[in-house]
C-alpha atoms as a PDB file:
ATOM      1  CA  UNK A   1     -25.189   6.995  -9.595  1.00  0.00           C
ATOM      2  CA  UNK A   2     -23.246   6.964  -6.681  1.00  0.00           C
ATOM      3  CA  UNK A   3     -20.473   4.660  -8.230  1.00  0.00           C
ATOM      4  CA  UNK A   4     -20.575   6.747 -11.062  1.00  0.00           C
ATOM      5  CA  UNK A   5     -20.028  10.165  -9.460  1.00  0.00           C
ATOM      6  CA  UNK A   6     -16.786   8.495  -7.173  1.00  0.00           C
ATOM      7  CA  UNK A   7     -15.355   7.227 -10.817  1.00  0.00           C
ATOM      8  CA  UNK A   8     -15.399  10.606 -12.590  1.00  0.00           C
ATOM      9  CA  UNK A   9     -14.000  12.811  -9.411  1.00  0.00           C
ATOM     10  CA  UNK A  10     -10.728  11.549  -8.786  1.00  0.00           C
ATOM     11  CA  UNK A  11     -10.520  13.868  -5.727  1.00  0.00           C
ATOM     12  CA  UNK A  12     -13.150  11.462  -4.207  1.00  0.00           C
ATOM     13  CA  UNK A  13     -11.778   8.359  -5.538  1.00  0.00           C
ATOM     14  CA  UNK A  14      -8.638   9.048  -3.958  1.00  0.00           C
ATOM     15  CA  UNK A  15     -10.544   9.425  -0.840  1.00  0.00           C
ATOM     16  CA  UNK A  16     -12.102   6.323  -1.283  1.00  0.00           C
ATOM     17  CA  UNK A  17      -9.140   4.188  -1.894  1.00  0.00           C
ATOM     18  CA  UNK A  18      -7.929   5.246   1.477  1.00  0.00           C
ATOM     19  CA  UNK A  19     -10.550   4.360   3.598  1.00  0.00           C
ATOM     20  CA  UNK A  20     -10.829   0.513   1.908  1.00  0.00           C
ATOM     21  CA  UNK A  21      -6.934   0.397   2.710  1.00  0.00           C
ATOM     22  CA  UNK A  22      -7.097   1.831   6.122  1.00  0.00           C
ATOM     23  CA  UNK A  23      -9.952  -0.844   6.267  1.00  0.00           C
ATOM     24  CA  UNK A  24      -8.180  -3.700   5.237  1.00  0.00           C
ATOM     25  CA  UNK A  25      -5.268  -3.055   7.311  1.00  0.00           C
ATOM     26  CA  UNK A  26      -7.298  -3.388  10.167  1.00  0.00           C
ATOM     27  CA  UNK A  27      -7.814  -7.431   9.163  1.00  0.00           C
ATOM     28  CA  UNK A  28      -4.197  -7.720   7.559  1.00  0.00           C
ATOM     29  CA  UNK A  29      -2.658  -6.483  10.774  1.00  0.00           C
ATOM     30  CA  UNK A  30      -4.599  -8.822  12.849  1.00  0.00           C
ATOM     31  CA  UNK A  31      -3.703 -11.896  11.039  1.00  0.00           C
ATOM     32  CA  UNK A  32       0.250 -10.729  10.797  1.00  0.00           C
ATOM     33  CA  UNK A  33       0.474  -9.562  14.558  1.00  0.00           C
ATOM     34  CA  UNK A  34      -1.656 -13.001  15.232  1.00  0.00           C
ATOM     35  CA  UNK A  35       1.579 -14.950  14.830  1.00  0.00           C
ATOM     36  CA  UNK A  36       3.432 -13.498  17.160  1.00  0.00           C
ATOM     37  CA  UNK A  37       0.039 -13.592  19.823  1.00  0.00           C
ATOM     38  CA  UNK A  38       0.218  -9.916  20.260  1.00  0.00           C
ATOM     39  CA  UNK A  39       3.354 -10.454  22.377  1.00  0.00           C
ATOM     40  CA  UNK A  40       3.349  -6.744  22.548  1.00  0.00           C
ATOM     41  CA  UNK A  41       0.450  -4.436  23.725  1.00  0.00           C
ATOM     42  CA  UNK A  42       1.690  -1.534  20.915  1.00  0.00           C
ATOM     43  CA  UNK A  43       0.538  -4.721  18.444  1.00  0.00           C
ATOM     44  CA  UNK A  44      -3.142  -3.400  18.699  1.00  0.00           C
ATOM     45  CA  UNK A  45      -2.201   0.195  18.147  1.00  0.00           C
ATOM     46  CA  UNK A  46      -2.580  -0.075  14.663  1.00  0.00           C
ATOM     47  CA  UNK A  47      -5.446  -1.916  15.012  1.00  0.00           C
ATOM     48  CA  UNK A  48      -7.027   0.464  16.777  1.00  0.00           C
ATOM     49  CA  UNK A  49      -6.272   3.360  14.396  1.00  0.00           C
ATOM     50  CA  UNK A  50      -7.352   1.477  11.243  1.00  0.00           C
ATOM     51  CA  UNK A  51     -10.523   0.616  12.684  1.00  0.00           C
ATOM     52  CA  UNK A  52     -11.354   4.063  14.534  1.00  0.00           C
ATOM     53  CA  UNK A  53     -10.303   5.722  11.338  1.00  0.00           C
ATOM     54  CA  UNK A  54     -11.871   3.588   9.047  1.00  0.00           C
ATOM     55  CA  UNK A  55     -15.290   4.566  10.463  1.00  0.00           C
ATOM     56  CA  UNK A  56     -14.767   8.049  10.529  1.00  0.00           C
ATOM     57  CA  UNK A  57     -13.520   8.459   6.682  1.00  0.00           C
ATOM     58  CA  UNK A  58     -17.008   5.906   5.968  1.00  0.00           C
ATOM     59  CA  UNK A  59     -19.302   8.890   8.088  1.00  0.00           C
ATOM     60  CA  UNK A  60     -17.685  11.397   6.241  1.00  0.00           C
ATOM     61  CA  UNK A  61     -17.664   9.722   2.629  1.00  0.00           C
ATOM     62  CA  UNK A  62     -21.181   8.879   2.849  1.00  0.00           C
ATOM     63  CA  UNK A  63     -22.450  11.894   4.351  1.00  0.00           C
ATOM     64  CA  UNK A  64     -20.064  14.779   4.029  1.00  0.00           C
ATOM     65  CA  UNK A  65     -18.417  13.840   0.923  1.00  0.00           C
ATOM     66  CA  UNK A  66     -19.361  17.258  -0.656  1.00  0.00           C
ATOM     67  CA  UNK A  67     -17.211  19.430   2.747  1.00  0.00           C
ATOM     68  CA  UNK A  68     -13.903  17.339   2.838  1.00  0.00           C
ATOM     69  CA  UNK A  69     -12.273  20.189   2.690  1.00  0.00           C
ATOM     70  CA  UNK A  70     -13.788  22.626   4.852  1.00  0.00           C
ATOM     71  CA  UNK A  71     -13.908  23.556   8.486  1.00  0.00           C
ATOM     72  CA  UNK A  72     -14.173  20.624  11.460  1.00  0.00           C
ATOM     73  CA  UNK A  73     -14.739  18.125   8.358  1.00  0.00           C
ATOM     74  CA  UNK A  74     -11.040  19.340   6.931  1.00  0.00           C
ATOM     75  CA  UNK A  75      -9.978  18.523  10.422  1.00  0.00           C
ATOM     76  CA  UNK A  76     -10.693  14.886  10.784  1.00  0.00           C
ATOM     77  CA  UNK A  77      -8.838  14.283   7.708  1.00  0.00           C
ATOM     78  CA  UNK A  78      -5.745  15.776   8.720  1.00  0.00           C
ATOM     79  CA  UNK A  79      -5.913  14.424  12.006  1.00  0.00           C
ATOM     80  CA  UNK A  80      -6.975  11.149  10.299  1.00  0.00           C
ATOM     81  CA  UNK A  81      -3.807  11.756   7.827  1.00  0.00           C
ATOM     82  CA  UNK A  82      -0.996  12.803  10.096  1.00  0.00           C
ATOM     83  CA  UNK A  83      -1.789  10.029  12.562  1.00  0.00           C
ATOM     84  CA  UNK A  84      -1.233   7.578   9.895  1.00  0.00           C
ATOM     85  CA  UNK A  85       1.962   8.928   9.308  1.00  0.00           C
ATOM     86  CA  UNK A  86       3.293   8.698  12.987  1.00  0.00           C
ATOM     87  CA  UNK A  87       1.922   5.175  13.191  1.00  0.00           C
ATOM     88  CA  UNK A  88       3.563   4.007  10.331  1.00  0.00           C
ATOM     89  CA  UNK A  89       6.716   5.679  11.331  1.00  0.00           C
ATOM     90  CA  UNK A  90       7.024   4.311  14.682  1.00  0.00           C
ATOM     91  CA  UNK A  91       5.889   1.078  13.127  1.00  0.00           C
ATOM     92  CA  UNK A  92       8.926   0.468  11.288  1.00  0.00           C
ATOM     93  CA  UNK A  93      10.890   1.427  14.064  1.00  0.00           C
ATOM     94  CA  UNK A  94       9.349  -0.901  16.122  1.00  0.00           C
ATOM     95  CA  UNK A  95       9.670  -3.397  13.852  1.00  0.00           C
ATOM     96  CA  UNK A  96      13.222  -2.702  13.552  1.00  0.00           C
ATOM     97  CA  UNK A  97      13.896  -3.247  17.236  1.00  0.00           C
ATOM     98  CA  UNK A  98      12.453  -6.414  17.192  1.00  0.00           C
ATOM     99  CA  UNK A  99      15.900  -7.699  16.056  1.00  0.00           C
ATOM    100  CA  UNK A 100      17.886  -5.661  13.817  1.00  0.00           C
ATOM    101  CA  UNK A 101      18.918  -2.820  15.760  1.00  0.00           C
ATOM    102  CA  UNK A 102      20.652  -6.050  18.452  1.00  0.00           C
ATOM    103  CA  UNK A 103      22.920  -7.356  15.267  1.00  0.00           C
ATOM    104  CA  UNK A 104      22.604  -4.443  12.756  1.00  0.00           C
ATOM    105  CA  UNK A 105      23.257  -7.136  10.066  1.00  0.00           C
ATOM    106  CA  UNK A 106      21.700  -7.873   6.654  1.00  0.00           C
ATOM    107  CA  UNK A 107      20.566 -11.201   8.076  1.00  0.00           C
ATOM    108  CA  UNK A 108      19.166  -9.509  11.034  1.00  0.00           C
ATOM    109  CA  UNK A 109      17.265  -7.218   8.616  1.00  0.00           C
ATOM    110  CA  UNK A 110      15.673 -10.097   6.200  1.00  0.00           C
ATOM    111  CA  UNK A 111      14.847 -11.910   9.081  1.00  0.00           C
ATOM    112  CA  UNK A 112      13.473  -9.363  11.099  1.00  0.00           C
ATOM    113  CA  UNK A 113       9.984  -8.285  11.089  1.00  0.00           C
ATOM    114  CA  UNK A 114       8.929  -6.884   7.942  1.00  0.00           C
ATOM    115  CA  UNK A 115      10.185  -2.890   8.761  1.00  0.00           C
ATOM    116  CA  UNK A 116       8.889  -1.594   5.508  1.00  0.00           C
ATOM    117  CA  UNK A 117       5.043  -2.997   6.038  1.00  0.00           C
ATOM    118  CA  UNK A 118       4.287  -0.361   8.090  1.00  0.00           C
ATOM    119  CA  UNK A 119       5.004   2.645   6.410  1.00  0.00           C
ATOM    120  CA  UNK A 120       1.630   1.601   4.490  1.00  0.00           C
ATOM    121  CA  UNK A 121       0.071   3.668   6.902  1.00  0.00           C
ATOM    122  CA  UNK A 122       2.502   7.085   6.300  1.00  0.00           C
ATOM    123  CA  UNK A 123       1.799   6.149   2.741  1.00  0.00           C
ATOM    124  CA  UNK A 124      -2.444   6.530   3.199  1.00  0.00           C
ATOM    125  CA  UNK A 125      -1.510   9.435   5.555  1.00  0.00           C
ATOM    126  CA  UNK A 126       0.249  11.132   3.477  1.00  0.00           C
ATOM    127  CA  UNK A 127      -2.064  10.817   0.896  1.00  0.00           C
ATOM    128  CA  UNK A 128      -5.168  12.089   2.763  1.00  0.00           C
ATOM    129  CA  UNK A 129      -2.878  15.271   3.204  1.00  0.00           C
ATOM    130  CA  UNK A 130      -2.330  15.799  -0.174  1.00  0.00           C
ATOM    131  CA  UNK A 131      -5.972  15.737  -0.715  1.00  0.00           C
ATOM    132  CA  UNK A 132      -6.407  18.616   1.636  1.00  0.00           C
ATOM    133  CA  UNK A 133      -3.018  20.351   0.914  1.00  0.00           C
ATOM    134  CA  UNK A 134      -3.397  20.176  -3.434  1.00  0.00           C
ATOM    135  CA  UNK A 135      -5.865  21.464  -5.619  1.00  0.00           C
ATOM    136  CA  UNK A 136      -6.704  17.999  -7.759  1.00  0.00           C
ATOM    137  CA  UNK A 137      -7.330  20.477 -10.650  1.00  0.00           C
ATOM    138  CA  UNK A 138      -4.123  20.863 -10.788  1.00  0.00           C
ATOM    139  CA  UNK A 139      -1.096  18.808 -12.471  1.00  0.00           C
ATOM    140  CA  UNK A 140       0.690  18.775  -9.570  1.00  0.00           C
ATOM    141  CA  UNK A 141      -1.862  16.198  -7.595  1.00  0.00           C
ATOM    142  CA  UNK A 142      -1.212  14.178 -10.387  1.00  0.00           C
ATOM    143  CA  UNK A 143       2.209  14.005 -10.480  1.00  0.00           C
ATOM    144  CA  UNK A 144       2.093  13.711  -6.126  1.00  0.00           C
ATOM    145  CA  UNK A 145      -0.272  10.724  -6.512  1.00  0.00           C
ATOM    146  CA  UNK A 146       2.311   9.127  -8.968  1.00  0.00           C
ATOM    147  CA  UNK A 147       5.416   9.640  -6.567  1.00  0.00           C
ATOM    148  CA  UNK A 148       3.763   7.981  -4.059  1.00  0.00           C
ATOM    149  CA  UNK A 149       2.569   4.776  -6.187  1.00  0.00           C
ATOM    150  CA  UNK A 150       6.567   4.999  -6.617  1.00  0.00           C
ATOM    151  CA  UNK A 151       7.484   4.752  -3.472  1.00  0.00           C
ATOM    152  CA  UNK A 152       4.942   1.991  -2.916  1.00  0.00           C
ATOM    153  CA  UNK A 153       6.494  -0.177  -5.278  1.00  0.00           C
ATOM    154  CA  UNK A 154      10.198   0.874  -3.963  1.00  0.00           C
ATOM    155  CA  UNK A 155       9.001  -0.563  -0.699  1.00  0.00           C
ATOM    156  CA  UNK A 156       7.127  -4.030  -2.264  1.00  0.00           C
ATOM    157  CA  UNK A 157      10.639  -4.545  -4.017  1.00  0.00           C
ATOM    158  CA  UNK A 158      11.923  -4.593  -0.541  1.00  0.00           C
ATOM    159  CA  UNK A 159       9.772  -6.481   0.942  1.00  0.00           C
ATOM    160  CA  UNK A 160       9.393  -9.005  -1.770  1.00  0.00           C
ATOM    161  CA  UNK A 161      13.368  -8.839  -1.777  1.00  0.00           C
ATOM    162  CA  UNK A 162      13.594  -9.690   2.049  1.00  0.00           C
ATOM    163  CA  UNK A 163      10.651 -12.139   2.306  1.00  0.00           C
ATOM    164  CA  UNK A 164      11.821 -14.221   0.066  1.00  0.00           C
ATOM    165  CA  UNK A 165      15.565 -14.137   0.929  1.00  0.00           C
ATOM    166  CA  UNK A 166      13.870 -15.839   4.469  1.00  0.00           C
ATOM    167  CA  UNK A 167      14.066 -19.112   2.311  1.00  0.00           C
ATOM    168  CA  UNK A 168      16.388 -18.231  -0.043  1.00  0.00           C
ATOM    169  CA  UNK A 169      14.358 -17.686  -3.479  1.00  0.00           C
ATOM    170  CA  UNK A 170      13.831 -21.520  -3.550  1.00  0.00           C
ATOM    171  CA  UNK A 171      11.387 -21.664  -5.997  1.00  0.00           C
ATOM    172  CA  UNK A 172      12.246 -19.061  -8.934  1.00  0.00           C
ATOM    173  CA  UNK A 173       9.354 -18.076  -9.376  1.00  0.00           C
ATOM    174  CA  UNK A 174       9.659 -15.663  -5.918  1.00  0.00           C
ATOM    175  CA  UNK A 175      11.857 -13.407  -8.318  1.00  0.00           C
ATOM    176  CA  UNK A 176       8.584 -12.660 -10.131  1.00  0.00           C
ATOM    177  CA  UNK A 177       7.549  -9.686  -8.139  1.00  0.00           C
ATOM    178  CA  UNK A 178      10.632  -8.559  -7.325  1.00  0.00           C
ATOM    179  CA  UNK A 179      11.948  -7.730 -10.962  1.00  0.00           C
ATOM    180  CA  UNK A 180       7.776  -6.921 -11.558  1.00  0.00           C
ATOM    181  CA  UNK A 181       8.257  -4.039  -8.783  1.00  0.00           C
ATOM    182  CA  UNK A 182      11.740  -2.879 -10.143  1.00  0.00           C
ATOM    183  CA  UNK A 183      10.146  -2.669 -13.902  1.00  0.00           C
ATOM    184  CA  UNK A 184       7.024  -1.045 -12.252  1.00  0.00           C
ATOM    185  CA  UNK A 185       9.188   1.755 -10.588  1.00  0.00           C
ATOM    186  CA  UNK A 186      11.550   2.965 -13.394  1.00  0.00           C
ATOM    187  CA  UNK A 187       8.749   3.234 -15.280  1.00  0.00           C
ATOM    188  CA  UNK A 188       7.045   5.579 -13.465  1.00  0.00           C
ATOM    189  CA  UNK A 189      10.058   7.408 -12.198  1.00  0.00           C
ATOM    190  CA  UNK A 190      10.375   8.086 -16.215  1.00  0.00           C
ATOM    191  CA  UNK A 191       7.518  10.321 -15.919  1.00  0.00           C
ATOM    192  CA  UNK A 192       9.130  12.840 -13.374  1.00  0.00           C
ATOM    193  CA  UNK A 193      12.504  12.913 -15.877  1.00  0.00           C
ATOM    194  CA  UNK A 194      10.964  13.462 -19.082  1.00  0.00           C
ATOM    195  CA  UNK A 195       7.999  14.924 -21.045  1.00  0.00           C
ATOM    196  CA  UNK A 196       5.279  12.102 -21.003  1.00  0.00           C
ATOM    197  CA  UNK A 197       3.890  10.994 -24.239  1.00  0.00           C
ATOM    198  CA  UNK A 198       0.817   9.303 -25.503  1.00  0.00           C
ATOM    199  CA  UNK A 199       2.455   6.095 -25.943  1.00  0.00           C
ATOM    200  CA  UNK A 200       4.500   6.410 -22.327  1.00  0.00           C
ATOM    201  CA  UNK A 201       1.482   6.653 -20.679  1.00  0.00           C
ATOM    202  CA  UNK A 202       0.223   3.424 -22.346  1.00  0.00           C
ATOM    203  CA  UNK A 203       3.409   1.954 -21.715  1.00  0.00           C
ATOM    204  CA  UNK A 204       2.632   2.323 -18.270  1.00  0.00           C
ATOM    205  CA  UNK A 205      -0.299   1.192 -18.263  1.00  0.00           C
ATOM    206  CA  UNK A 206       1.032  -2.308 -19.841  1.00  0.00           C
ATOM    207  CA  UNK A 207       3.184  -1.989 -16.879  1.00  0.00           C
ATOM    208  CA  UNK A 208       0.561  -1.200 -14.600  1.00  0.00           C
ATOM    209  CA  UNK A 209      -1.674  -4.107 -15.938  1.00  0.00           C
ATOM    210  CA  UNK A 210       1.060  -6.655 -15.613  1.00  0.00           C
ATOM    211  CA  UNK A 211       1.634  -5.830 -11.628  1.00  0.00           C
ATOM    212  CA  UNK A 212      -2.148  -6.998 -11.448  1.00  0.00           C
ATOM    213  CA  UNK A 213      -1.710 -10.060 -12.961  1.00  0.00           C
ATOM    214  CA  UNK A 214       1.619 -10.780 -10.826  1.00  0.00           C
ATOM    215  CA  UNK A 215      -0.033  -9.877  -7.805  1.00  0.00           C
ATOM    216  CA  UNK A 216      -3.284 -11.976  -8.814  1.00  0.00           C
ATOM    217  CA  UNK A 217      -0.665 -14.996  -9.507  1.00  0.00           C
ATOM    218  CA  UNK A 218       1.431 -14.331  -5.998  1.00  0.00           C
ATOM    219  CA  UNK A 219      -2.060 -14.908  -4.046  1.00  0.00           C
ATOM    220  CA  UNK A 220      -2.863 -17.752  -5.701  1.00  0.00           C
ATOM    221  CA  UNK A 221       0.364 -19.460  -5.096  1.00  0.00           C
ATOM    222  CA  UNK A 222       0.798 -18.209  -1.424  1.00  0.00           C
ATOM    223  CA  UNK A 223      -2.739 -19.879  -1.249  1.00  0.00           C
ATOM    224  CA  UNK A 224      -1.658 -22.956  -2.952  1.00  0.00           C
ATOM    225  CA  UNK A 225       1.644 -23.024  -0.833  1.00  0.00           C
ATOM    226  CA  UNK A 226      -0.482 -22.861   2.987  1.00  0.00           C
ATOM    227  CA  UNK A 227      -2.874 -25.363   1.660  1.00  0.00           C
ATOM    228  CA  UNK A 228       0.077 -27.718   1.428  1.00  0.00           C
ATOM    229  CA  UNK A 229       1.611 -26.814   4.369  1.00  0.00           C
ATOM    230  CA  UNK A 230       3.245 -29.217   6.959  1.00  0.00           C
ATOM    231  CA  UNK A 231       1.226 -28.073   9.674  1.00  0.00           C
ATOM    232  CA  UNK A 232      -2.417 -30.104   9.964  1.00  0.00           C
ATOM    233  CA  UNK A 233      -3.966 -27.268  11.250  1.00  0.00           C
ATOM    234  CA  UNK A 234      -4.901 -24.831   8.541  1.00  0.00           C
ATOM    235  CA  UNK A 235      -4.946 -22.162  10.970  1.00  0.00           C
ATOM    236  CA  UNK A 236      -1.868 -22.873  11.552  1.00  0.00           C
ATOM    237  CA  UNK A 237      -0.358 -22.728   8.067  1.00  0.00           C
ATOM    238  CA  UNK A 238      -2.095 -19.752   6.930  1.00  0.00           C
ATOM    239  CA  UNK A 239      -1.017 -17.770  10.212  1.00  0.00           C
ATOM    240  CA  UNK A 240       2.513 -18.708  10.055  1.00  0.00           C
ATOM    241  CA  UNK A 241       2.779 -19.823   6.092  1.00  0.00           C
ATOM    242  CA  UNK A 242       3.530 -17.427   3.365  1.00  0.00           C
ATOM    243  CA  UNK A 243       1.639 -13.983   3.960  1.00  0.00           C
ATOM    244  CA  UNK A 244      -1.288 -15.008   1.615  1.00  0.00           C
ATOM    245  CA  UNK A 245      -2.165 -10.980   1.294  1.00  0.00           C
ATOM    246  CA  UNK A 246       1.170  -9.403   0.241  1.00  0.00           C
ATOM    247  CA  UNK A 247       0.992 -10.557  -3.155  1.00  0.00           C
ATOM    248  CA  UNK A 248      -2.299  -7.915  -3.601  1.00  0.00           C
ATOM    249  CA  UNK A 249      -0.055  -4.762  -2.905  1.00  0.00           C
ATOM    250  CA  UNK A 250       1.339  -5.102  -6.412  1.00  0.00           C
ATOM    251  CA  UNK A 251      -2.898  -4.607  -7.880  1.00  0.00           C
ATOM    252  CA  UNK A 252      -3.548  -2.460  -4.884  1.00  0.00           C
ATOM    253  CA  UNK A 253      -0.031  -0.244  -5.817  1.00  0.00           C
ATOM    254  CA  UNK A 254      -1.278  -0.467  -9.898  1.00  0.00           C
ATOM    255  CA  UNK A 255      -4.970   0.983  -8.884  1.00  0.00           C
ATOM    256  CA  UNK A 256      -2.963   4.008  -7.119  1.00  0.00           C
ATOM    257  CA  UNK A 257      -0.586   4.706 -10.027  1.00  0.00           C
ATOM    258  CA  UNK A 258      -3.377   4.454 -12.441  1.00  0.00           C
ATOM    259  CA  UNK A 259      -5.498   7.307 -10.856  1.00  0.00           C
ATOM    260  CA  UNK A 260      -2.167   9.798 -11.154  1.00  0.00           C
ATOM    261  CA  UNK A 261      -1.324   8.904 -14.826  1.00  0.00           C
ATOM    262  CA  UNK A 262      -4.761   8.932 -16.083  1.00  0.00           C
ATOM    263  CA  UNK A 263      -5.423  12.423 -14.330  1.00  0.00           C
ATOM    264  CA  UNK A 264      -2.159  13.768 -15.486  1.00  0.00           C
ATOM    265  CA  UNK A 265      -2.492  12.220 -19.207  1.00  0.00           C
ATOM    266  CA  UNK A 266      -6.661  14.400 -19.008  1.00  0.00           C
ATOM    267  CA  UNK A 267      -5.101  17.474 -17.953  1.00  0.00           C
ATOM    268  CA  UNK A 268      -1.746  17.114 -20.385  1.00  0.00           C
ATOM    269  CA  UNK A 269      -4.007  16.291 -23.331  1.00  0.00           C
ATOM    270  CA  UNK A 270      -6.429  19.275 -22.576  1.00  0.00           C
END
């Protein structure tokens, strides 16, 4: 019933989707700070925030679902929502200054941290915002949802880009996602410029579907990739091996984009 009730309220769903991102960053952060050994005390800051967050949005899903937008309730969103932002932002930044702002080179910015990773964060933020800030009844929260599936899969081109530039697309493959992202994003960028149709939305979808099955195929082979790895220790080569999580942002991403076109193809058909 439950299940049921988050599935036909996109509103909530949206809500939803958040918190099981801000959750899973908490791990992925861990693992990916893990390999440098938290050289930096700021490295647990967005630890922290996932985790402290992530409990909140739970309390409030499970027992205040039905107030999200009203008085201290409304609130903890925000608050929840605009300090997701400013860690993301100063996350990239930091990231940045790890190495590329010492060279200010494109080889200084493949092989510096990944800078785009952490705007994840102003991504969720921003999204809890629009939650509070746009009536879901209208089109507009559809069409806000889509832009920022968009720039989700702007910044997984990136990444995907840089990461595998690191070894220099050695196995062709690694051009998978990349091109996958690229096709992802002028497709949906097609439904700000024009008047979507029945068949552009299932289009979409296609496109949408195929990002899962990339994404599905990228974990698999970053799997395959740290089970081989030259290191003995397994620890070892899953720490500091190919990031065996990143490939999921393309599903994740898809899941995101889906809930936009399928609200704005309900309230276009209507």
């Amino acid at each position: 019933m439950i299940l049921k009730k988050i599935l036909d309220d996109y509103f909530l769903l949206l809500e939803w989707f958040v918190f099981l991102n801000l959750s899973f960053l908490t791990f992925d952060v861990y693992l990916a700070h893990l390999a440098s050994l938290f050289h930096h005390p700021g490295e647990y800051i967005p630890i922290l925030f996932s985790l402290i967050s992530s409990i909140l949005l739970i309390f409030i899903l499970l027992f205040k679902s039905d107030r999200l937008k009203e008085g201290g309730v409304k609130t903890i969103g925000y608050l929840i929502g605009w300090g997701s932002v400013i860690t993301g932002v100063l996350g990239m930044v930091f990231h940045l200054m790890s190495h590329f702002f010492s060279e200010v080179t494109i080889k200084s910015l493949v092989y510096t941290a990944p800078f785009v990773a952490p705007l994840s964060y102003t991504g969720l933020g921003l999204l809890l915002i629009l939650n509070r800030k746009v009536d879901q009844k209208t089109k507009e929260w559809a069409y806000w949802v889509i832009f920022f599936s968009l720039g989700g899969f702007v910044g997984n081109f990136i990444l995907a880009l840089a990461d595998h530039a690191q070894n220099g697309f050695f196995n062709i493959l690694e051009w998978i996602p990349v091109f996958g992202s690229a096709l992802a994003v002028g497709a949906l960028l097609t439904i700000f410029i024009t008047q979507p149709t029945r068949e552009h939305f299932k289009f979409c979808y296609y496109v949408l579907a195929l990002q899962v099955l990339i994404g599905i195929a990228g974990f698999v082979l970053h799997s395959q990739v740290n089970l081989e790895g030259l290191s003995p220790s397994f620890f070892d080569n899953f720490i500091y091996g190919a990031p065996i999580f990143a490939p999921l942002l393309l599903p994740n991403l898809a899941i995101l984009a889906f809930i936009g076109l399928r609200d704005l193809e309900k309230k276009i058909s209507s």
